[in-house]
PDB file of N, CA and C in Angstrom:
ATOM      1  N   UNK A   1       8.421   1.124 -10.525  1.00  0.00           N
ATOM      2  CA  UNK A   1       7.982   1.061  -9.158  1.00  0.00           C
ATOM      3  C   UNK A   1       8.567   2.246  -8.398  1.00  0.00           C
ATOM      4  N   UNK A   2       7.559   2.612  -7.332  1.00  0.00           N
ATOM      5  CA  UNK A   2       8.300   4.007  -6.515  1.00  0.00           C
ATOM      6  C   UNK A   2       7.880   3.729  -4.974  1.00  0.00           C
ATOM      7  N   UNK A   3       8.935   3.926  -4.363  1.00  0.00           N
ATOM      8  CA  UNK A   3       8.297   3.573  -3.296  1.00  0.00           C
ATOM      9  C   UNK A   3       8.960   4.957  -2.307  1.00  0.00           C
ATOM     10  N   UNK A   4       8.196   5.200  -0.986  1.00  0.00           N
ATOM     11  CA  UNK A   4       8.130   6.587  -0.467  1.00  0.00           C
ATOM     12  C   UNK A   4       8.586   5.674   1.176  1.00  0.00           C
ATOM     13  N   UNK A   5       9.077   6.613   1.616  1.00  0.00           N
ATOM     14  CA  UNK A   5       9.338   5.759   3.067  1.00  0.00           C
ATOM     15  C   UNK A   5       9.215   6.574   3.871  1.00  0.00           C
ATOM     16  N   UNK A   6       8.568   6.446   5.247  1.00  0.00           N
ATOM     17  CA  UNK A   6       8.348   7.532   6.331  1.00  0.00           C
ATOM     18  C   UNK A   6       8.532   6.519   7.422  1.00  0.00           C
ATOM     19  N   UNK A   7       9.290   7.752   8.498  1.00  0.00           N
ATOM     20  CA  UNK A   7       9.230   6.529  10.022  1.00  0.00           C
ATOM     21  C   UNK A   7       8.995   7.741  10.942  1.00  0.00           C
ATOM     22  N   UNK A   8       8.141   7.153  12.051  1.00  0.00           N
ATOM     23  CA  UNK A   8       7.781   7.881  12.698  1.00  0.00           C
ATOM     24  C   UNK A   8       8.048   7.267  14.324  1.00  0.00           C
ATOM     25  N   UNK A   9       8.946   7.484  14.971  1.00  0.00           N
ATOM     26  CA  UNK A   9       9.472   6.793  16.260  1.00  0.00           C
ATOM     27  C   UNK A   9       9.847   5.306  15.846  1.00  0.00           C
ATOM     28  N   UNK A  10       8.928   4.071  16.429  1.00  0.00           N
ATOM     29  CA  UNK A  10       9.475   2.805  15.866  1.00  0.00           C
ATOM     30  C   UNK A  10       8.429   2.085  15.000  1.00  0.00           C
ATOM     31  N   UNK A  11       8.067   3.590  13.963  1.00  0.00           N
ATOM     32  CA  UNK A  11       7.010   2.787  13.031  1.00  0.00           C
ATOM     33  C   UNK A  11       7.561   3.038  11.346  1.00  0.00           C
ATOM     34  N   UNK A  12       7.938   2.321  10.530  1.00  0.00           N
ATOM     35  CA  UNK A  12       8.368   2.270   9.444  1.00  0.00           C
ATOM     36  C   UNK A  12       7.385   2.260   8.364  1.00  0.00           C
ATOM     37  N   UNK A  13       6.790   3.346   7.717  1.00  0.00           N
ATOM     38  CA  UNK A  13       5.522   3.047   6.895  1.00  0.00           C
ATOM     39  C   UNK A  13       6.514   3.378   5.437  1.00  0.00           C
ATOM     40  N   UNK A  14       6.266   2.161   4.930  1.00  0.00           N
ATOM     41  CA  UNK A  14       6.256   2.000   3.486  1.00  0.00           C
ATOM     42  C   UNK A  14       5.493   2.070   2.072  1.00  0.00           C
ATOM     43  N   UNK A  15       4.949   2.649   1.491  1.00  0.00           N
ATOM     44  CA  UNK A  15       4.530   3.109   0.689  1.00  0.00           C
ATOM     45  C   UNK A  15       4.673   2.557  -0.911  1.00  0.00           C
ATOM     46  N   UNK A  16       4.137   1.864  -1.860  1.00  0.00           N
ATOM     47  CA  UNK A  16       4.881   1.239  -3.091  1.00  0.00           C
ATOM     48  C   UNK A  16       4.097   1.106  -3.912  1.00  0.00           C
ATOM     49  N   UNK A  17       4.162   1.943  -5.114  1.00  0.00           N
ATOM     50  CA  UNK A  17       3.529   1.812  -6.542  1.00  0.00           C
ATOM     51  C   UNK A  17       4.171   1.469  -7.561  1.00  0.00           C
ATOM     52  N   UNK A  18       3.414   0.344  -8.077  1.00  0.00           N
ATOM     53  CA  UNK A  18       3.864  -0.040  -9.225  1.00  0.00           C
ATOM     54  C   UNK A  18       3.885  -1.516  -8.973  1.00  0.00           C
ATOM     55  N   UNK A  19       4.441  -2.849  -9.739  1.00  0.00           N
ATOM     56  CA  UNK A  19       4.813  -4.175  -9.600  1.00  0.00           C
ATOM     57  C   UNK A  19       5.378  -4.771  -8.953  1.00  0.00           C
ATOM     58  N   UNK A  20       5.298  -5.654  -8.297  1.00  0.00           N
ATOM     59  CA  UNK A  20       6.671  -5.963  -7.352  1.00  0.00           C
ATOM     60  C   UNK A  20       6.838  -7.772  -8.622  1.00  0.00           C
ATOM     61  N   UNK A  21       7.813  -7.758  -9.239  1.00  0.00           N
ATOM     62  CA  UNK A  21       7.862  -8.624  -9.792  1.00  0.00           C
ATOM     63  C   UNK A  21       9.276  -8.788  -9.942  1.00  0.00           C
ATOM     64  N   UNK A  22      10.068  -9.694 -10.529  1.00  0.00           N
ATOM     65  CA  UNK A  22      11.036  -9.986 -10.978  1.00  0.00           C
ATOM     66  C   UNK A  22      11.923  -9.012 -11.246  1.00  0.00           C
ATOM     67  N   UNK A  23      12.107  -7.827 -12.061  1.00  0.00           N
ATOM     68  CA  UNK A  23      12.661  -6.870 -12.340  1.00  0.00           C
ATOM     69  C   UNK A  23      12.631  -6.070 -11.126  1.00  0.00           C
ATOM     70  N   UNK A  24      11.845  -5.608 -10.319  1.00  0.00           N
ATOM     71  CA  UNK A  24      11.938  -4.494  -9.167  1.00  0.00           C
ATOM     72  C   UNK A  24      11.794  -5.068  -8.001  1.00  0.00           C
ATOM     73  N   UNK A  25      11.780  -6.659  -7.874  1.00  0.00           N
ATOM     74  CA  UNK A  25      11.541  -7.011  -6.169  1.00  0.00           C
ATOM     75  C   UNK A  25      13.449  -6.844  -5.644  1.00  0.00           C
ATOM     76  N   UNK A  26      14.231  -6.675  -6.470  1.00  0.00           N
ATOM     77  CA  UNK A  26      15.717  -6.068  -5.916  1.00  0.00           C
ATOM     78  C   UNK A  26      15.487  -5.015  -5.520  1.00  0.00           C
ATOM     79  N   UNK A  27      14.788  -3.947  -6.218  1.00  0.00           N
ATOM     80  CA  UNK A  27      14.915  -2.454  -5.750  1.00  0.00           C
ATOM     81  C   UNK A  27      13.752  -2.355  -3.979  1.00  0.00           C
ATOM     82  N   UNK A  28      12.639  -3.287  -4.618  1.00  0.00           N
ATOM     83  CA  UNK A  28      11.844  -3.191  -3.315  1.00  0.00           C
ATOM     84  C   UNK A  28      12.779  -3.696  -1.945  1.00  0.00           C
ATOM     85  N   UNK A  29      13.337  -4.113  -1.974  1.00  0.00           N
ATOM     86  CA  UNK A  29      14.568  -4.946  -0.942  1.00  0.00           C
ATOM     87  C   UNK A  29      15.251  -4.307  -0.698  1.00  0.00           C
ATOM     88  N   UNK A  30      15.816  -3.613  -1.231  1.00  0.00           N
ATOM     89  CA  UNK A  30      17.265  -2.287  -0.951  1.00  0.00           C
ATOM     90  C   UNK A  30      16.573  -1.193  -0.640  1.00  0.00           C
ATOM     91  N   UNK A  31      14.977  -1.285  -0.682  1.00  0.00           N
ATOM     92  CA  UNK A  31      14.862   0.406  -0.139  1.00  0.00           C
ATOM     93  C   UNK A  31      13.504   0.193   1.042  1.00  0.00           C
ATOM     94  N   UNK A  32      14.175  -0.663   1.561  1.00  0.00           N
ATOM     95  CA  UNK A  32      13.047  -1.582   2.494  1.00  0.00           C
ATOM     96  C   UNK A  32      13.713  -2.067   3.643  1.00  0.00           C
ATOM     97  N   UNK A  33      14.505  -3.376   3.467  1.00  0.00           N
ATOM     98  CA  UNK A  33      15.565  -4.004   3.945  1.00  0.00           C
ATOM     99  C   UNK A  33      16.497  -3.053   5.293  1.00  0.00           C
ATOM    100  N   UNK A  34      17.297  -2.297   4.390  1.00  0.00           N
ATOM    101  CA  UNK A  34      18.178  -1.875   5.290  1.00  0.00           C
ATOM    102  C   UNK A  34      17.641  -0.863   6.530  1.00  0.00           C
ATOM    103  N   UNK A  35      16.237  -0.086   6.360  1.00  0.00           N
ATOM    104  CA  UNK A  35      15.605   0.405   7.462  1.00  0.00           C
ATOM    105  C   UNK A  35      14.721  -0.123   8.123  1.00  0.00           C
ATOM    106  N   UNK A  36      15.220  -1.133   8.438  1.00  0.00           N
ATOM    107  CA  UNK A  36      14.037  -1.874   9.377  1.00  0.00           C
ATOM    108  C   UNK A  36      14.369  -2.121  10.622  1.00  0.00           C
ATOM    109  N   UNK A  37      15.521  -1.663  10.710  1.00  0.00           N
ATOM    110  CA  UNK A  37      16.534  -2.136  12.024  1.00  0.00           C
ATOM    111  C   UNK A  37      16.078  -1.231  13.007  1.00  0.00           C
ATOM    112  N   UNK A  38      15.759  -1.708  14.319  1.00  0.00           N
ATOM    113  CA  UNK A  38      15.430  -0.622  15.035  1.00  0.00           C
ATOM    114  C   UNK A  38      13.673  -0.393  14.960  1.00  0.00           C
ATOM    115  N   UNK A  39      13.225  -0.946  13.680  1.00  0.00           N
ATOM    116  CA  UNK A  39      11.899  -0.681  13.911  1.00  0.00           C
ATOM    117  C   UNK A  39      10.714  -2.030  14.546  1.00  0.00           C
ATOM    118  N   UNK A  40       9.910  -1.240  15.123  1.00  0.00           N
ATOM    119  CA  UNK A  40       9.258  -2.465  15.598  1.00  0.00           C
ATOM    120  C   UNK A  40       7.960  -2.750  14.734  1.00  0.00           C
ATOM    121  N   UNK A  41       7.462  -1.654  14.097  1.00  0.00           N
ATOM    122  CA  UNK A  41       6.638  -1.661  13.504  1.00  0.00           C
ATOM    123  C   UNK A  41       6.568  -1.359  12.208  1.00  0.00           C
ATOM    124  N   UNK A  42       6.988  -2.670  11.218  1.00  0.00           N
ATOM    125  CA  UNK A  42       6.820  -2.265   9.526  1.00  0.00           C
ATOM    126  C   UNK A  42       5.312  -2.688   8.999  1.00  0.00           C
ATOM    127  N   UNK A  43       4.911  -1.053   8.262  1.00  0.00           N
ATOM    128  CA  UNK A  43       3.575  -1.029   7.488  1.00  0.00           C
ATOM    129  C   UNK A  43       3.876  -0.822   6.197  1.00  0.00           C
ATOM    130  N   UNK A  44       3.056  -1.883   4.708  1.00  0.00           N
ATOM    131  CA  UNK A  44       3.518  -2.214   3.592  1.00  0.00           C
ATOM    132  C   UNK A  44       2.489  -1.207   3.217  1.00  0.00           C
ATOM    133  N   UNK A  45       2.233  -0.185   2.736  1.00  0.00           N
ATOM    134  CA  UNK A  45       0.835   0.042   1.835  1.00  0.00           C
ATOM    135  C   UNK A  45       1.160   0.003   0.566  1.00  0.00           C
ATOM    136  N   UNK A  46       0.286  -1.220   0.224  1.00  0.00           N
ATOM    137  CA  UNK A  46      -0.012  -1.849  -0.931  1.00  0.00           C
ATOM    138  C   UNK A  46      -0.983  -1.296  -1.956  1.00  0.00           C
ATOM    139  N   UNK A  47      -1.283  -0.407  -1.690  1.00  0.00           N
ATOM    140  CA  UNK A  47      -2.742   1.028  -2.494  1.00  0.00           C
ATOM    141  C   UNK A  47      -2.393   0.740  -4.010  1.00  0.00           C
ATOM    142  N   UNK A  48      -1.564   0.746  -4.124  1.00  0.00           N
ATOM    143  CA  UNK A  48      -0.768   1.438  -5.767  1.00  0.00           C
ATOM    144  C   UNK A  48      -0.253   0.158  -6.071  1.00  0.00           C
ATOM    145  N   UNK A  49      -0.418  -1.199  -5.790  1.00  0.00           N
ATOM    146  CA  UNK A  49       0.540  -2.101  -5.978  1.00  0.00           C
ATOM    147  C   UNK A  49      -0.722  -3.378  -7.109  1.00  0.00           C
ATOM    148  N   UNK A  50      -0.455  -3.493  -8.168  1.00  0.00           N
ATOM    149  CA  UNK A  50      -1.579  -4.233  -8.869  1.00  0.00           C
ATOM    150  C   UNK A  50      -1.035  -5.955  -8.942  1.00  0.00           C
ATOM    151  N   UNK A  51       0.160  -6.099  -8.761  1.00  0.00           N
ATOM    152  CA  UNK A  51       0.963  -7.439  -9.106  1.00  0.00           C
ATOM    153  C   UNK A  51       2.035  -7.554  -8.194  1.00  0.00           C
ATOM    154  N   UNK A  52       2.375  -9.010  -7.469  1.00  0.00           N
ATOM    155  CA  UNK A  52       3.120  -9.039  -7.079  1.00  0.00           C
ATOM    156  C   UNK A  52       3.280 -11.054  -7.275  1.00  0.00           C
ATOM    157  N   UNK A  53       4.828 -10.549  -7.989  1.00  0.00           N
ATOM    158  CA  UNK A  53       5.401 -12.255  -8.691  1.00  0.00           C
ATOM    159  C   UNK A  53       6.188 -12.776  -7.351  1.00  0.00           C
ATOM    160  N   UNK A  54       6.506 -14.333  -7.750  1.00  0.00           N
ATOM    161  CA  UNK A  54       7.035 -14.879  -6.850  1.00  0.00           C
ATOM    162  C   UNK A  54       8.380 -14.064  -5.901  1.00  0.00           C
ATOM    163  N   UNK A  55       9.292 -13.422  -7.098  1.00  0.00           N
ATOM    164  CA  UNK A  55      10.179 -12.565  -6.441  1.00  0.00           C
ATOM    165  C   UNK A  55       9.515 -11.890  -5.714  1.00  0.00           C
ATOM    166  N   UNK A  56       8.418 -11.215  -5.765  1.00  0.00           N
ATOM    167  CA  UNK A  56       7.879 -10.378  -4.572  1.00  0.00           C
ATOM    168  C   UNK A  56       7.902 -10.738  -3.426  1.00  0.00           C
ATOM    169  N   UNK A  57       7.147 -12.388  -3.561  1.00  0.00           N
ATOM    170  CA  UNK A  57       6.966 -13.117  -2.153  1.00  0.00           C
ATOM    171  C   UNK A  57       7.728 -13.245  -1.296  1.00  0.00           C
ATOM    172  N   UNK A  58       9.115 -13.817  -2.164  1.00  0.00           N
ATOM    173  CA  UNK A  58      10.236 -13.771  -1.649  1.00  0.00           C
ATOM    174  C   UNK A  58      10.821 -12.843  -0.422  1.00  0.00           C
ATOM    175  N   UNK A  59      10.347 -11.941  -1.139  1.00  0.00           N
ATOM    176  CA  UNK A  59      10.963 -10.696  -0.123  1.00  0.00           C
ATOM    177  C   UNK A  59      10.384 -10.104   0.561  1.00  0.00           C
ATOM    178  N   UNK A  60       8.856 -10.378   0.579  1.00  0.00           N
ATOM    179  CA  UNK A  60       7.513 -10.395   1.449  1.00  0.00           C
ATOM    180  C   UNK A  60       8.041 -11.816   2.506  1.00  0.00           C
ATOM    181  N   UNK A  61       8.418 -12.395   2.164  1.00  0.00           N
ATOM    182  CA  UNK A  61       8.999 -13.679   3.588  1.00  0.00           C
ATOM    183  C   UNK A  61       9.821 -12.951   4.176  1.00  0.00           C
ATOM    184  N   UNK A  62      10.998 -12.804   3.599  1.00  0.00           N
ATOM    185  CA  UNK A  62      12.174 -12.267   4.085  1.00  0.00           C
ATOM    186  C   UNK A  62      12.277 -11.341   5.329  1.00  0.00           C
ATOM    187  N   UNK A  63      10.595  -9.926   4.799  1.00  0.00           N
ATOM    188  CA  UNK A  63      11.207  -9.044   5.536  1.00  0.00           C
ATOM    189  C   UNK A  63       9.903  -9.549   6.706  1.00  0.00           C
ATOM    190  N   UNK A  64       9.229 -10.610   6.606  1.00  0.00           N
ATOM    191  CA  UNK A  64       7.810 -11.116   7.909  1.00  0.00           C
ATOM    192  C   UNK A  64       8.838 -11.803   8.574  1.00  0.00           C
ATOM    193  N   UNK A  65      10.042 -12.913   8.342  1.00  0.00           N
ATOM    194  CA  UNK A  65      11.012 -13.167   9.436  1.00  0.00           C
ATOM    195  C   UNK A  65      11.828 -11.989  10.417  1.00  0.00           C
ATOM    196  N   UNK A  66      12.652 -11.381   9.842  1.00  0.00           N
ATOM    197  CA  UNK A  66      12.829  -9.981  10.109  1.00  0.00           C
ATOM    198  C   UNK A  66      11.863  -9.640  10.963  1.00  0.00           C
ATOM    199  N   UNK A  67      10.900  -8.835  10.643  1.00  0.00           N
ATOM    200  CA  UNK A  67      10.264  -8.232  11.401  1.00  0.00           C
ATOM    201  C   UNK A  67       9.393  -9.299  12.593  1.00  0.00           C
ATOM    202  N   UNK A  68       9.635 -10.650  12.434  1.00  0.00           N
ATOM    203  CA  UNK A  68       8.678 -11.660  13.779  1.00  0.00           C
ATOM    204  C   UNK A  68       9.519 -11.464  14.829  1.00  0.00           C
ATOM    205  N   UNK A  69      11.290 -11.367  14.519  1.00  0.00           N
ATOM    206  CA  UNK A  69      12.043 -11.347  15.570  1.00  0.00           C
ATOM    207  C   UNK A  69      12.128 -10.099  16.536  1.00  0.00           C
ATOM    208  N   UNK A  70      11.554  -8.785  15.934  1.00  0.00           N
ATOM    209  CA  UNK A  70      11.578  -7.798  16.601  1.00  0.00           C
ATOM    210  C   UNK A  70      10.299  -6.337  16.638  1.00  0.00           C
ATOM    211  N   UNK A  71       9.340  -7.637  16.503  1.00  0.00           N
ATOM    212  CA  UNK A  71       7.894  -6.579  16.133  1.00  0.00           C
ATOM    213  C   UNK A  71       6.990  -7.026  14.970  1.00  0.00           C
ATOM    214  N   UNK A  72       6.566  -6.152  14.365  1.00  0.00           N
ATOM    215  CA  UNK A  72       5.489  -7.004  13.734  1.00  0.00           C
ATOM    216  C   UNK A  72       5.814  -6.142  12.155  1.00  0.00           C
ATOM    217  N   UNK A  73       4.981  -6.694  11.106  1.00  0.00           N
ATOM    218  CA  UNK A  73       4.573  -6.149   9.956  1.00  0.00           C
ATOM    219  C   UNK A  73       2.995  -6.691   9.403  1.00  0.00           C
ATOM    220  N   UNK A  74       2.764  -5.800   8.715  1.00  0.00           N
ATOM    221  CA  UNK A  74       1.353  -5.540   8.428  1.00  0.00           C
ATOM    222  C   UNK A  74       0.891  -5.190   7.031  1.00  0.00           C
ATOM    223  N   UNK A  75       0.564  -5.619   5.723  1.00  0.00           N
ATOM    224  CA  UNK A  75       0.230  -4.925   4.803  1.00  0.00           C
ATOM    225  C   UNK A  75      -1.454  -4.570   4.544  1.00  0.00           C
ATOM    226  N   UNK A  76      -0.861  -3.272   4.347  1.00  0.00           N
ATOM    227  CA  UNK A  76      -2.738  -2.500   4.352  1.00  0.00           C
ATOM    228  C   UNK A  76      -2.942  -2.038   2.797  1.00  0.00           C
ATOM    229  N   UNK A  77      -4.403  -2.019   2.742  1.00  0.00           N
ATOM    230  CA  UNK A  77      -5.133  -1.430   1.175  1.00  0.00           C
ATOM    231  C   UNK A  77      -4.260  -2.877   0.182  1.00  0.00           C
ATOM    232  N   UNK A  78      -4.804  -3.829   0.365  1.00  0.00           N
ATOM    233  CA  UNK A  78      -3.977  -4.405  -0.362  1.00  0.00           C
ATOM    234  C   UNK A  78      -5.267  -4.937  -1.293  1.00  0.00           C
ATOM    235  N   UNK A  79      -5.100  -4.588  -2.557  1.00  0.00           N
ATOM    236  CA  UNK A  79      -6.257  -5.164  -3.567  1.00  0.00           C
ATOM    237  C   UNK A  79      -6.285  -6.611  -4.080  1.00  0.00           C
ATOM    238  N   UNK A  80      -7.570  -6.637  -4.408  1.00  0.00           N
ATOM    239  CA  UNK A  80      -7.796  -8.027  -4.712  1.00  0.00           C
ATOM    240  C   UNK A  80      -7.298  -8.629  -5.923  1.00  0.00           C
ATOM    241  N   UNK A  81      -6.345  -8.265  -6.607  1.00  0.00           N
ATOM    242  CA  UNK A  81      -5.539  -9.099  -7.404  1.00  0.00           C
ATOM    243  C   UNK A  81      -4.451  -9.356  -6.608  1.00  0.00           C
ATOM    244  N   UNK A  82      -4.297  -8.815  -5.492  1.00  0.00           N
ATOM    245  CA  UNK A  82      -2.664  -9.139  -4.362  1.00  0.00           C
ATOM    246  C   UNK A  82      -3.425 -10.119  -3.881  1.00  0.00           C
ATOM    247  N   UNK A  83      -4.428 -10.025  -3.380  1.00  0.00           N
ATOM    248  CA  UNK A  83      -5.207 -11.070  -2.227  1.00  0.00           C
ATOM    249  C   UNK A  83      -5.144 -12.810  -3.300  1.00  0.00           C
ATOM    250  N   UNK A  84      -5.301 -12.562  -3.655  1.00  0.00           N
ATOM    251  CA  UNK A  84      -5.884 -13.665  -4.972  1.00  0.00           C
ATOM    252  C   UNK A  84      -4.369 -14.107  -4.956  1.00  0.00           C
ATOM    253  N   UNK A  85      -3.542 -13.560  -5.518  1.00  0.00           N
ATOM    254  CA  UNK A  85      -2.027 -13.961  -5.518  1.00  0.00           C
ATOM    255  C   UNK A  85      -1.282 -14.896  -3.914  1.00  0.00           C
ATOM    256  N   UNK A  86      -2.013 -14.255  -3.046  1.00  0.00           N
ATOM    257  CA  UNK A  86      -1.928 -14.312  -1.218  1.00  0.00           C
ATOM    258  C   UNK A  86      -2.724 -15.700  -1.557  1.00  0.00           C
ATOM    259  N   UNK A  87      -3.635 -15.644  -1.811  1.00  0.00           N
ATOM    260  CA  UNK A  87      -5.070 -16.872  -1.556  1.00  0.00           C
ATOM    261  C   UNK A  87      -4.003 -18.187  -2.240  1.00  0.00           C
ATOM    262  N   UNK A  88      -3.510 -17.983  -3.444  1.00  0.00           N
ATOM    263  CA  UNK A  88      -3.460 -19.372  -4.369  1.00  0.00           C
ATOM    264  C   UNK A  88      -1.550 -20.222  -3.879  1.00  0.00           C
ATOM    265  N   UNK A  89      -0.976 -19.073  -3.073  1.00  0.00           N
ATOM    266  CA  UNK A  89       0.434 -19.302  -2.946  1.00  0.00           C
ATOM    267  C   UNK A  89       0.479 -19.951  -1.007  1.00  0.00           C
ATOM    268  N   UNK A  90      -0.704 -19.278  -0.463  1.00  0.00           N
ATOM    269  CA  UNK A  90      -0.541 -19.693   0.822  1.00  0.00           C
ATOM    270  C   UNK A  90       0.012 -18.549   1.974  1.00  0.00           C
ATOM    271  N   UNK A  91       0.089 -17.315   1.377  1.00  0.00           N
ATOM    272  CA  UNK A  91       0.582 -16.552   1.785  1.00  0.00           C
ATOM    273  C   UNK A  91      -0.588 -15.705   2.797  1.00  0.00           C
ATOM    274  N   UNK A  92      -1.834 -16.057   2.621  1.00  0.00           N
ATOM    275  CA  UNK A  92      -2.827 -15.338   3.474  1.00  0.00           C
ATOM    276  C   UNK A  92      -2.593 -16.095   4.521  1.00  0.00           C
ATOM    277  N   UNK A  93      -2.100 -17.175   4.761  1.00  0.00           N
ATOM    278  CA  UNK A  93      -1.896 -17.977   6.361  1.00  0.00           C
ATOM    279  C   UNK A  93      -0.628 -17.364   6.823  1.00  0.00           C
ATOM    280  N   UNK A  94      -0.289 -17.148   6.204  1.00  0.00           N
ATOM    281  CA  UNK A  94       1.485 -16.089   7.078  1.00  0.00           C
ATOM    282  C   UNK A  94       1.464 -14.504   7.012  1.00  0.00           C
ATOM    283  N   UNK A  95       1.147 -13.932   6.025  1.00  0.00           N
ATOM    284  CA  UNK A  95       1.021 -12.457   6.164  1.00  0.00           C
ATOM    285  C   UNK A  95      -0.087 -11.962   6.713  1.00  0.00           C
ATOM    286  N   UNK A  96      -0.095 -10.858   7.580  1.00  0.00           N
ATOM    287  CA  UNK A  96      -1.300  -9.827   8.081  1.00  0.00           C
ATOM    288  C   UNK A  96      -1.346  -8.694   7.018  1.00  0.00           C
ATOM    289  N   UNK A  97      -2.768  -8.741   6.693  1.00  0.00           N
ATOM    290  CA  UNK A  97      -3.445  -7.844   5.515  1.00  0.00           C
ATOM    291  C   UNK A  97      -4.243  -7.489   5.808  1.00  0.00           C
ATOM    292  N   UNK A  98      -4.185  -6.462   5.219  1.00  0.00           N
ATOM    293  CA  UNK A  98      -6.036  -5.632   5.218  1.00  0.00           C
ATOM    294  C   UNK A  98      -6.464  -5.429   3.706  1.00  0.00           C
ATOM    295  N   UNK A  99      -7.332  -5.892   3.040  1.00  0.00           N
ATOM    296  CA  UNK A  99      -7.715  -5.693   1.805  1.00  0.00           C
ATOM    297  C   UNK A  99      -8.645  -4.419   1.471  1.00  0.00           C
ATOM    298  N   UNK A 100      -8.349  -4.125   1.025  1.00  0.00           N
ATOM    299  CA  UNK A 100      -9.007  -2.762   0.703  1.00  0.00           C
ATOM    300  C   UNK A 100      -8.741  -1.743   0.845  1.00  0.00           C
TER     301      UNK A 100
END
């Protein structure tokens, strides 16, 4: 997994290819997590992202609390094997997505 990070005033765009599963939802967290402070606006792009396991979710909750208390988050280009994963866990009623 690789993920690219850009902020631009109080917008945090995140960037992430590869799995978010069990093995790398630690790394997605440590390079996510600690810059969010200060931002009001975290964007996930999900483009490059084909799977994401329960550990993912996990930390897809984590950082939608986080970010409810001080702004918003948003995941965009998110493909339809993420959506499907979103659809069967319950997660399309709590996360903001854009598919495609």
């Amino acid at each position: 997994m690789n993920i690219k990070r850009t902020k631009s005033n109080d917008t945090l765009t995140v960037v992430i290819n590869g799995r978010i599963d069990t093995a790398t939802a630690p790394d997605f967290e440590a390079n996510v997590k600690p810059y969010i402070d200060g931002v009001a606006h975290l964007i996930l792009d999900f483009k490059d992202v084909n799977y994401v396991s329960s550990a993912g979710l996990r930390v897809l909750l984590s950082l939608h609390k986080i970010m409810m208390k001080q702004g918003d988050m948003k995941l965009v280009n998110v493909g339809e094997a993420v959506v499907d994963v979103f659809e069967v866990t319950g997660f399309d009623e709590i996360l903001d997505y854009e598919c495609c």
